[in-house]
C-alpha atoms as a PDB file:
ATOM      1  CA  UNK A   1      90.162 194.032-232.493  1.00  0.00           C
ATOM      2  CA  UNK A   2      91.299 192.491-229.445  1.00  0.00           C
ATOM      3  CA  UNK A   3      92.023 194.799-226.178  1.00  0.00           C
ATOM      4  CA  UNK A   4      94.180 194.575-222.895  1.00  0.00           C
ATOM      5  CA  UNK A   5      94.682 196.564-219.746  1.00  0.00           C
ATOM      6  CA  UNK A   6      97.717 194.644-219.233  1.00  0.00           C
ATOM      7  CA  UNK A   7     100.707 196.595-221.142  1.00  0.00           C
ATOM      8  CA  UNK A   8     102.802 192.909-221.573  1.00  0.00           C
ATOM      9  CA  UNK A   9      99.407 191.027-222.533  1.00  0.00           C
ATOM     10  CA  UNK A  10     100.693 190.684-226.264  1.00  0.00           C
ATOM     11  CA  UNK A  11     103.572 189.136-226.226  1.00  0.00           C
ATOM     12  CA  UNK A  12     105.070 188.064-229.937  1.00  0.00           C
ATOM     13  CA  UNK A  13     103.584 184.268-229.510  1.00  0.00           C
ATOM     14  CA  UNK A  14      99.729 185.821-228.196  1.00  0.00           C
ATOM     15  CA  UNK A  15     100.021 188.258-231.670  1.00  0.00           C
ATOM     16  CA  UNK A  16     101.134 185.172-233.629  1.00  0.00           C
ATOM     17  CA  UNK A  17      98.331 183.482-232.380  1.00  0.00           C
ATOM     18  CA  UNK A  18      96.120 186.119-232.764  1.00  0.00           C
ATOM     19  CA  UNK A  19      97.153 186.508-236.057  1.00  0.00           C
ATOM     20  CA  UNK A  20      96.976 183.078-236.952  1.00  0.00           C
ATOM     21  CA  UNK A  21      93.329 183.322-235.664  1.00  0.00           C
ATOM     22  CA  UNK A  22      92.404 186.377-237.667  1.00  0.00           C
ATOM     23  CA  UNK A  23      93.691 184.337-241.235  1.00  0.00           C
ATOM     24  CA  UNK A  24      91.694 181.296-240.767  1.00  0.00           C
ATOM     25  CA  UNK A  25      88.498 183.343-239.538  1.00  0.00           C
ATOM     26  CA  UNK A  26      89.494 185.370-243.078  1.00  0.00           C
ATOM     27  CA  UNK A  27      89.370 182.304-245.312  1.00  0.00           C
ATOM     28  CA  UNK A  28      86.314 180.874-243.158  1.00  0.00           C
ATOM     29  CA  UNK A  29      84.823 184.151-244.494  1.00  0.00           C
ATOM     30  CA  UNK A  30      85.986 183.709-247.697  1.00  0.00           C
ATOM     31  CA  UNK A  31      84.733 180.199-248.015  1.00  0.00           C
ATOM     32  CA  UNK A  32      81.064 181.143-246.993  1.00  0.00           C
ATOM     33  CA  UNK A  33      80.838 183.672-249.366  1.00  0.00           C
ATOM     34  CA  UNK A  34      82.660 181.592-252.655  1.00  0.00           C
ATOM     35  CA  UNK A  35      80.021 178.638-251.327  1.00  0.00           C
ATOM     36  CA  UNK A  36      77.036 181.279-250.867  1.00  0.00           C
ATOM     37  CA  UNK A  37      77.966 182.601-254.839  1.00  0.00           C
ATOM     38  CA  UNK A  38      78.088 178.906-255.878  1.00  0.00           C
ATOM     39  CA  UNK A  39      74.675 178.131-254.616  1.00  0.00           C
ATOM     40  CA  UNK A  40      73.069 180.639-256.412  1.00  0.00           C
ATOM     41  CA  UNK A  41      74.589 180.095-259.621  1.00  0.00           C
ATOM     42  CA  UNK A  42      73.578 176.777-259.334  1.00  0.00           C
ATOM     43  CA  UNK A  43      70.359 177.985-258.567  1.00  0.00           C
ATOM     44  CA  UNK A  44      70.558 179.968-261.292  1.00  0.00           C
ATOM     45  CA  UNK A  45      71.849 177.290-263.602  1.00  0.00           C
ATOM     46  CA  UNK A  46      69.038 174.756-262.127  1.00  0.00           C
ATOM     47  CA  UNK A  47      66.195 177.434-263.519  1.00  0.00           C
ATOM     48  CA  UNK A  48      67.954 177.926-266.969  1.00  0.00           C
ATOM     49  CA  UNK A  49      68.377 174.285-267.619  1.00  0.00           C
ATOM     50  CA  UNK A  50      64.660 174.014-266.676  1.00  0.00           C
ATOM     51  CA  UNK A  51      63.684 176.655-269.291  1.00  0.00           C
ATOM     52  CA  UNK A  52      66.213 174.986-272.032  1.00  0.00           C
ATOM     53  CA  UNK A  53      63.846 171.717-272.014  1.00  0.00           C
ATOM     54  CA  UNK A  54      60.847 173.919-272.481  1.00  0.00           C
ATOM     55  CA  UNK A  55      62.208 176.187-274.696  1.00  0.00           C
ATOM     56  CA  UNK A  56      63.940 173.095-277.130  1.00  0.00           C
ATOM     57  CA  UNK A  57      60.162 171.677-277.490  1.00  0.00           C
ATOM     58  CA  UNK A  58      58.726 174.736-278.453  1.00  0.00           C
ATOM     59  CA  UNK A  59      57.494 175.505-282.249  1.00  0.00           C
ATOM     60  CA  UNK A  60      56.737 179.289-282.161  1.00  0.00           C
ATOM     61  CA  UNK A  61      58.783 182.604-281.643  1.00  0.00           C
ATOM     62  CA  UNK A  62      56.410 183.597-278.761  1.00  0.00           C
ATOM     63  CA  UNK A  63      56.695 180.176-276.799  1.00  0.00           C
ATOM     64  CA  UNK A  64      60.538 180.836-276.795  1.00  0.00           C
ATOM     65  CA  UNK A  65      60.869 184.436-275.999  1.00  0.00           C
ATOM     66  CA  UNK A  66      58.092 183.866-273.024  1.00  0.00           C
ATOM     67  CA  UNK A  67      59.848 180.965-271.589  1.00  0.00           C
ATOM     68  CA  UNK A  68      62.953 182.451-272.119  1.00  0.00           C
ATOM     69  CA  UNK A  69      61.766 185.735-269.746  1.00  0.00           C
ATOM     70  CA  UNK A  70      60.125 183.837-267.337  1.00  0.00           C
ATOM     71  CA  UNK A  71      63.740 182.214-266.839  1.00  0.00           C
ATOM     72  CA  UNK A  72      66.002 184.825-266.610  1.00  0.00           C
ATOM     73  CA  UNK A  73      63.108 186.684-264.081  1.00  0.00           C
ATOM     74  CA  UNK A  74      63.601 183.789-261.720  1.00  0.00           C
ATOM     75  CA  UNK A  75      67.328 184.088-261.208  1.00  0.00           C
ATOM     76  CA  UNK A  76      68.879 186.512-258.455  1.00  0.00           C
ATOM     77  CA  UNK A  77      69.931 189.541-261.429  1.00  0.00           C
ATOM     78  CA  UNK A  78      67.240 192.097-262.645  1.00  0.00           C
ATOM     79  CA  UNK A  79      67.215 190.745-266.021  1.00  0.00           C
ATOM     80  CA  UNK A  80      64.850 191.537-269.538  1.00  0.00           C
ATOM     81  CA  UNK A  81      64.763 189.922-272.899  1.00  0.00           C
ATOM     82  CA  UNK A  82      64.539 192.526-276.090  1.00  0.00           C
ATOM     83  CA  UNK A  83      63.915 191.331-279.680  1.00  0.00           C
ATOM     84  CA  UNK A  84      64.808 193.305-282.613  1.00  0.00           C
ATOM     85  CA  UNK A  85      62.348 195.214-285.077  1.00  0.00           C
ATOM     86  CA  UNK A  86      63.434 197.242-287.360  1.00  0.00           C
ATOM     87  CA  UNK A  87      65.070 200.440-285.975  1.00  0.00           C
ATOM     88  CA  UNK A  88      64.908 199.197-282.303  1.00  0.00           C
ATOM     89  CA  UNK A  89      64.556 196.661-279.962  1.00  0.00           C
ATOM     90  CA  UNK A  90      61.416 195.764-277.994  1.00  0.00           C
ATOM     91  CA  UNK A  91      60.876 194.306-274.296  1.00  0.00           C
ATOM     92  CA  UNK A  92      59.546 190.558-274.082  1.00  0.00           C
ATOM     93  CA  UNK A  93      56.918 191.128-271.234  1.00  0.00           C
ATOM     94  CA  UNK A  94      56.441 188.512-268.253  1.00  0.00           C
ATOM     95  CA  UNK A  95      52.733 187.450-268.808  1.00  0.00           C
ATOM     96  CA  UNK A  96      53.032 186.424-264.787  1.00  0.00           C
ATOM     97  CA  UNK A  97      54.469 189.939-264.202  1.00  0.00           C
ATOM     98  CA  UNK A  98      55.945 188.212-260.933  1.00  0.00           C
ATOM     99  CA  UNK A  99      58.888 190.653-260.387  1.00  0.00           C
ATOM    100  CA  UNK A 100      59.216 193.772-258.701  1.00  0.00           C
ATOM    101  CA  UNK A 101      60.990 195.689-261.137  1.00  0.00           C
ATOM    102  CA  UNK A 102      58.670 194.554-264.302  1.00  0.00           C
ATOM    103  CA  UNK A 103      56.765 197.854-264.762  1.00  0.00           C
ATOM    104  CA  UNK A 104      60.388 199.385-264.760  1.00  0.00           C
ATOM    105  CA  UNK A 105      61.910 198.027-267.861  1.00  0.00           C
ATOM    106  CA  UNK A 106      62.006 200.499-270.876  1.00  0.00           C
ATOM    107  CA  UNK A 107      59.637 199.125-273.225  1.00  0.00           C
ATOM    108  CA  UNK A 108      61.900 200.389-276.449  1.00  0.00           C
ATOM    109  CA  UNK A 109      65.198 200.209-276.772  1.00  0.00           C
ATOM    110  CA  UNK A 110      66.017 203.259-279.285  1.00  0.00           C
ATOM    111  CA  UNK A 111      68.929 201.509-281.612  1.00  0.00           C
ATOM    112  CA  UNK A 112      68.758 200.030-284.591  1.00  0.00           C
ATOM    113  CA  UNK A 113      70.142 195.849-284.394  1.00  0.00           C
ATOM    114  CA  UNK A 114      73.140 197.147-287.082  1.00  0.00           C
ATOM    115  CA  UNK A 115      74.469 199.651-284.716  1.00  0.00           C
ATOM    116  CA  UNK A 116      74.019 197.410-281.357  1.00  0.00           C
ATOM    117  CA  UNK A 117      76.010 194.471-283.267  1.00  0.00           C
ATOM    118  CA  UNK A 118      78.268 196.965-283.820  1.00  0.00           C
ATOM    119  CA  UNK A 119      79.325 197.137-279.728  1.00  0.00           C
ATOM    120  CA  UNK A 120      78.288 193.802-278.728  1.00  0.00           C
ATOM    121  CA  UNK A 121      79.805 191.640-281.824  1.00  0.00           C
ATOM    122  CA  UNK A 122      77.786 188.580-281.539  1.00  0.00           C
ATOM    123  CA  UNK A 123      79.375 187.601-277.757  1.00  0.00           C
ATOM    124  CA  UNK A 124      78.779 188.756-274.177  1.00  0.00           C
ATOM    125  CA  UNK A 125      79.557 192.104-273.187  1.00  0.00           C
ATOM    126  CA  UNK A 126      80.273 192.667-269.856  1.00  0.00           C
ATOM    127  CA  UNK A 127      80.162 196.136-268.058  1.00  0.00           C
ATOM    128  CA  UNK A 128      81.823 195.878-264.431  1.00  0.00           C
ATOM    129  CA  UNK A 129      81.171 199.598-263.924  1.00  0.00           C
ATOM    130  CA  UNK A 130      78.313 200.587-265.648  1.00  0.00           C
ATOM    131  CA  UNK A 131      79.961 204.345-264.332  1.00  0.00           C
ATOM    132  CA  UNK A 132      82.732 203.900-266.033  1.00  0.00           C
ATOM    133  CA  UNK A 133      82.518 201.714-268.797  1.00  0.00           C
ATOM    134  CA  UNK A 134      85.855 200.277-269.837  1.00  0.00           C
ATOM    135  CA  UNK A 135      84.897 200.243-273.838  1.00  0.00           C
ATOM    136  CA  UNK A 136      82.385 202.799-275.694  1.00  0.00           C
ATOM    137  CA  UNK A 137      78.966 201.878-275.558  1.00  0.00           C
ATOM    138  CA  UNK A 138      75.613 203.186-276.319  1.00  0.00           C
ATOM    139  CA  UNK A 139      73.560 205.049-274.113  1.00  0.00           C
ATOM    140  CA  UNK A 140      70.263 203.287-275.454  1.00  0.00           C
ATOM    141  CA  UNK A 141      72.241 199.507-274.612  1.00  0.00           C
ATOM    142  CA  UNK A 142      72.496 200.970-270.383  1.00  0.00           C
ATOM    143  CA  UNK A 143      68.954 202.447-270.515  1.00  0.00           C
ATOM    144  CA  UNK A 144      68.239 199.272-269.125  1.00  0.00           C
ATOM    145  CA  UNK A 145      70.090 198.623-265.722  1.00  0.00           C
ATOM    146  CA  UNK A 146      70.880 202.532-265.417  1.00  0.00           C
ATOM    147  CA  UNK A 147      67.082 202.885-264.986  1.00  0.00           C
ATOM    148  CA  UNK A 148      67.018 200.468-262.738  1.00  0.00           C
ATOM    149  CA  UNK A 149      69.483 201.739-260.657  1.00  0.00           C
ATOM    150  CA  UNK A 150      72.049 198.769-261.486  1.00  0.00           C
ATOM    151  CA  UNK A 151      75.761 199.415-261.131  1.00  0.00           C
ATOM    152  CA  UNK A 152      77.260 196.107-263.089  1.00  0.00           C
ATOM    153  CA  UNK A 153      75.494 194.929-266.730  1.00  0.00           C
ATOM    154  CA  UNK A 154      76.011 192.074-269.260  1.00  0.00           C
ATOM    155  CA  UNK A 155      74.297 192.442-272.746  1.00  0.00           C
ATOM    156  CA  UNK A 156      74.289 188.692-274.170  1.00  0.00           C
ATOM    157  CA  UNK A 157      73.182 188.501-277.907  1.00  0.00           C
ATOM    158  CA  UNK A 158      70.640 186.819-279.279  1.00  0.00           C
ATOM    159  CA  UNK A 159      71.579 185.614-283.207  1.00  0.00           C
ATOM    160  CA  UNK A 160      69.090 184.520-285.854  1.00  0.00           C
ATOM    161  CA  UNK A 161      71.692 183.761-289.642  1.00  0.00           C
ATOM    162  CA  UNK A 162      74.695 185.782-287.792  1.00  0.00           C
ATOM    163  CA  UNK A 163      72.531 188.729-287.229  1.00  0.00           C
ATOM    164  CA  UNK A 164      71.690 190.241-284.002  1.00  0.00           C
ATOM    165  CA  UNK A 165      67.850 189.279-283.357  1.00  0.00           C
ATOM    166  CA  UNK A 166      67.699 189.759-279.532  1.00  0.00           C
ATOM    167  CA  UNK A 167      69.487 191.098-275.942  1.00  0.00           C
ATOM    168  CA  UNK A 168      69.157 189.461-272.621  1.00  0.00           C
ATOM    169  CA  UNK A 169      70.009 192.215-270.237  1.00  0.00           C
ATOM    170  CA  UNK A 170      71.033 191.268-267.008  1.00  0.00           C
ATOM    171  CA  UNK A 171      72.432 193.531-264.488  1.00  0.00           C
ATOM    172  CA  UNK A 172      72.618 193.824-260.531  1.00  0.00           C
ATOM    173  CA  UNK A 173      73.085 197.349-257.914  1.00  0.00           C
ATOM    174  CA  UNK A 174      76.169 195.997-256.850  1.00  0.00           C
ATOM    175  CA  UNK A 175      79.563 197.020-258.514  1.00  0.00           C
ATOM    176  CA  UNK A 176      81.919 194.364-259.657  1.00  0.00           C
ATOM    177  CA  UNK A 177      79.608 190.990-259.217  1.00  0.00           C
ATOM    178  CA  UNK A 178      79.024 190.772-262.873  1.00  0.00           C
ATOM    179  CA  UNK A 179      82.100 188.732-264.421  1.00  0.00           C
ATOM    180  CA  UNK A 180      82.363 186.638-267.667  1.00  0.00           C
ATOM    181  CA  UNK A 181      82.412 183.622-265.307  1.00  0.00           C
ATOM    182  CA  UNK A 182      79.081 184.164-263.668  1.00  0.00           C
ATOM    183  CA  UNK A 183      77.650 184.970-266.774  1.00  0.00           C
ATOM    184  CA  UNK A 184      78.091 181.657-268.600  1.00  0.00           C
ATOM    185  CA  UNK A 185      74.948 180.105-267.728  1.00  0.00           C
ATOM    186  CA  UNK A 186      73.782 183.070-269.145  1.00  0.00           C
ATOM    187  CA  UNK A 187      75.367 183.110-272.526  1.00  0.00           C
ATOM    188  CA  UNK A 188      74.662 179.347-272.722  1.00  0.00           C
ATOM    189  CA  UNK A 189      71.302 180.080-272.322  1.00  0.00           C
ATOM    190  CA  UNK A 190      70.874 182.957-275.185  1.00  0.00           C
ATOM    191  CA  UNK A 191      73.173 180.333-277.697  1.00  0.00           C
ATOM    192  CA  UNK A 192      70.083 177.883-276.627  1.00  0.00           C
ATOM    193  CA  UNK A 193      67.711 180.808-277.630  1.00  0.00           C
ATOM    194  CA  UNK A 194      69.614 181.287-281.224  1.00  0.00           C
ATOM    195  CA  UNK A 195      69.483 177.772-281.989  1.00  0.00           C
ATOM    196  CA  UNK A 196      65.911 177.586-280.904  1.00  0.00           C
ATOM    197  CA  UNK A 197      64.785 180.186-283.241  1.00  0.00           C
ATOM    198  CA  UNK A 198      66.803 178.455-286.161  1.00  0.00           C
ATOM    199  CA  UNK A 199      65.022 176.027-285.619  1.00  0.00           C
ATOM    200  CA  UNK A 200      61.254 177.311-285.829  1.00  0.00           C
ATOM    201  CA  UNK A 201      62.549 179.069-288.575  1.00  0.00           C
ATOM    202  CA  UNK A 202      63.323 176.377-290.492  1.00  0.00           C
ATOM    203  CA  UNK A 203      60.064 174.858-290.108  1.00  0.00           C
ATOM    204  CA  UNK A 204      58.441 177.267-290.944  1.00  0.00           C
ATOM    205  CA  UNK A 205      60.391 177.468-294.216  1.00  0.00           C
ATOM    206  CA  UNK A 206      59.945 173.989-294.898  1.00  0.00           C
ATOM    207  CA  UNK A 207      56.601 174.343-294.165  1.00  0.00           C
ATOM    208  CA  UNK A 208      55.712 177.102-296.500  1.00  0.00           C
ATOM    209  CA  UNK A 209      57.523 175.131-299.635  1.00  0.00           C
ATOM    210  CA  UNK A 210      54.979 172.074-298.605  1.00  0.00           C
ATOM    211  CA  UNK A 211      52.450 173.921-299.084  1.00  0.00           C
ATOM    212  CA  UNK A 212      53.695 175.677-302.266  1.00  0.00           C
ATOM    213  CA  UNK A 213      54.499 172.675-303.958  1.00  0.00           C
ATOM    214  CA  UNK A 214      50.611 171.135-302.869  1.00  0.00           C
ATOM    215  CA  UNK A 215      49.348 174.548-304.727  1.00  0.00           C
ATOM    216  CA  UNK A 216      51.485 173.649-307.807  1.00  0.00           C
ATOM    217  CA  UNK A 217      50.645 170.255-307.660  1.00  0.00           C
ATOM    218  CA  UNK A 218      46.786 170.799-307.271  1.00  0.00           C
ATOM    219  CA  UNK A 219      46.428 173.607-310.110  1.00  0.00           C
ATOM    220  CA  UNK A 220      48.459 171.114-312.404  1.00  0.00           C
ATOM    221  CA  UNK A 221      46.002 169.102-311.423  1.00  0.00           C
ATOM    222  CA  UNK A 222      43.226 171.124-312.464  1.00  0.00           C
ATOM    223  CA  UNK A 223      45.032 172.770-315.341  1.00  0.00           C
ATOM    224  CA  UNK A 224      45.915 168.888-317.236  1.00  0.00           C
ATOM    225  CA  UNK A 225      41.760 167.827-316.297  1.00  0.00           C
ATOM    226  CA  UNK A 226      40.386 170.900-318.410  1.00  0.00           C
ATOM    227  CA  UNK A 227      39.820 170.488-321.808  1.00  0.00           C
ATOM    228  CA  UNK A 228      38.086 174.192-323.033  1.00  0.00           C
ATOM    229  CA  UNK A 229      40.379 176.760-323.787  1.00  0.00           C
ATOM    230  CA  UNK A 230      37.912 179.365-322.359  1.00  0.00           C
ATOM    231  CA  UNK A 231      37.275 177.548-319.120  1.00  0.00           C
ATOM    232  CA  UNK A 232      41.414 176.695-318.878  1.00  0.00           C
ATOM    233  CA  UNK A 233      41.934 180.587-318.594  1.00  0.00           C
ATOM    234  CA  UNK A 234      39.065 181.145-316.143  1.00  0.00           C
ATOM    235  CA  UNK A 235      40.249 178.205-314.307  1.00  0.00           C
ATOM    236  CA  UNK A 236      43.496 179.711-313.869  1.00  0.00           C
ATOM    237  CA  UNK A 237      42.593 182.487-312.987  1.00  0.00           C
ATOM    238  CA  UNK A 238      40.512 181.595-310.336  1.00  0.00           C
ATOM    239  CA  UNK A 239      43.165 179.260-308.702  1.00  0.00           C
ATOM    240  CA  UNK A 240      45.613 182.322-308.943  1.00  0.00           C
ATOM    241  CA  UNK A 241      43.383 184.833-307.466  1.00  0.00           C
ATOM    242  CA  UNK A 242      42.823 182.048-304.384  1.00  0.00           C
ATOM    243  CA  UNK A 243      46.829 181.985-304.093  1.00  0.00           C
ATOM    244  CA  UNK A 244      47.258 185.942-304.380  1.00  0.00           C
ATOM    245  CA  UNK A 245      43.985 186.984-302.719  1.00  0.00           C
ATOM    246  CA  UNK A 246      44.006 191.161-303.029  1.00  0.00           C
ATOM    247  CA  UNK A 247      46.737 191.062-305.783  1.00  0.00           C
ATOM    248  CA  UNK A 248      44.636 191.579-308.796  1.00  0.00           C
ATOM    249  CA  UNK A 249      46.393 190.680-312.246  1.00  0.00           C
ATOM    250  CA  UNK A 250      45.509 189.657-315.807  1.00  0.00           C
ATOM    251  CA  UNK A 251      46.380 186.817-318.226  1.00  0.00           C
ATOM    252  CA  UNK A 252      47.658 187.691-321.608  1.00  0.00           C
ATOM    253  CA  UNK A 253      47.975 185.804-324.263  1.00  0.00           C
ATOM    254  CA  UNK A 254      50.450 186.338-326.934  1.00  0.00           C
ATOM    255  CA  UNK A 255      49.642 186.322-330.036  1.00  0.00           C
ATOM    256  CA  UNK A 256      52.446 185.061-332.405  1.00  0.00           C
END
């Protein structure tokens, strides 16, 4: 706003000028606050990647999901990490408890993984608005950031074998910031979380056939080294009722 007692004082070339002035001080603007929004993501990116290494080294659910909070706690958007059970989803809690929000995060969220997969679709869902939504959503999936007084949300799915095993919840109290671009460390981040869990699942599968096939292979054992009938069927017994531990059961014979 630029004032004059002289009536003449803005003459077409002084407004040009002027106006010419008021532009680049506009992009200067501009330019801070694109830079400003870059350093943070970066910021943000910096503590993800940080997490990832962490996170890809881990051999347990709980070393993931921990790391994995701590990470998305220490980036600029009010953020929580849910994993599925069976008719809901439950918060991931911050063993540091560093944030200020952390004792406001619902610690259930009341849907069932089938009918959140059914609104998020295995991608990122982004709500602009959380006021007015642009796409149907459930109330349970906002209890989140409406709680905590957020105004923009992005759900980002967690998968374990195409199914819907987790939410990262991110959200912030101002309108509009959330965008699909800003949210791509983000969704990187929960495809590193999927891939992750395949992975600890898989060892643990591979683990639990090792030590299947050591059972068979040590009651073969046994079984071939026995030579009395009556002892063979206490033997087996025995070894079974070590495998099964409560199950009780009987052996049968069939006689032909």
């Amino acid at each position: 706003d630029v004032q004059s007692e002289n009536p003449s004082a803005f003459q077409t070339e002084i407004v040009e000028i002027l106006a010419t002035l008021a532009n680049q001080l506009a992009s200067a603007i501009q330019s801070f606050r694109l830079l400003e929004g870059t350093e943070i993501d970066l910021q943000q990116v910096s503590e993800l990647y940080r997490a990832s290494l962490q996170i890809a080294q881990s051999n347990s659910v709980s070393e993931i999901l921990i790391a994995a909070t701590r990470a998305i706690q220490q980036t600029t958007f009010i953020s929580a990490l849910y994993t599925q059970s069976e008719t809901s989803f439950r918060l991931i809690e911050n063993p540091d408890q560093t944030v200020y929000y952390a004792n406001q995060l619902p610690q259930i969220l009341n849907i069932s993984p089938l009918q959140a997969q059914s609104y998020i679709n295995n991608s990122p869902l982004v709500i602009r608005d959380i006021q007015q939504p642009t796409a149907a959503i459930h109330s349970e999936l906002l209890s989140m950031p409406e709680k905590l007084g957020c105004q923009s949300t992005a759900l980002l799915p967690i998968s374990q074998k195409g199914e819907l095993a987790g939410l990262i919840i991110i959200g912030t109290r101002e309108r509009g910031i959330i965008t699909q671009t800003s949210i791509q460390p983000f969704a990187s981040f929960s495809e590193l979380i999927s891939t992750a869990l395949e992975k600890v699942s898989a060892q643990q599968s591979t683990r639990q056939r090792l030590d299947n096939l050591e059972l068979i292979n040590n009651l073969s054992s046994k079984i071939s080294d026995e030579i009395d009938l009556t002892q063979l069927y206490a033997l087996i017994y025995k070894e079974l009722k070590s495998i099964t531990g409560e199950i009780d059961f009987y052996i049968a014979l069939y006689d032909s």
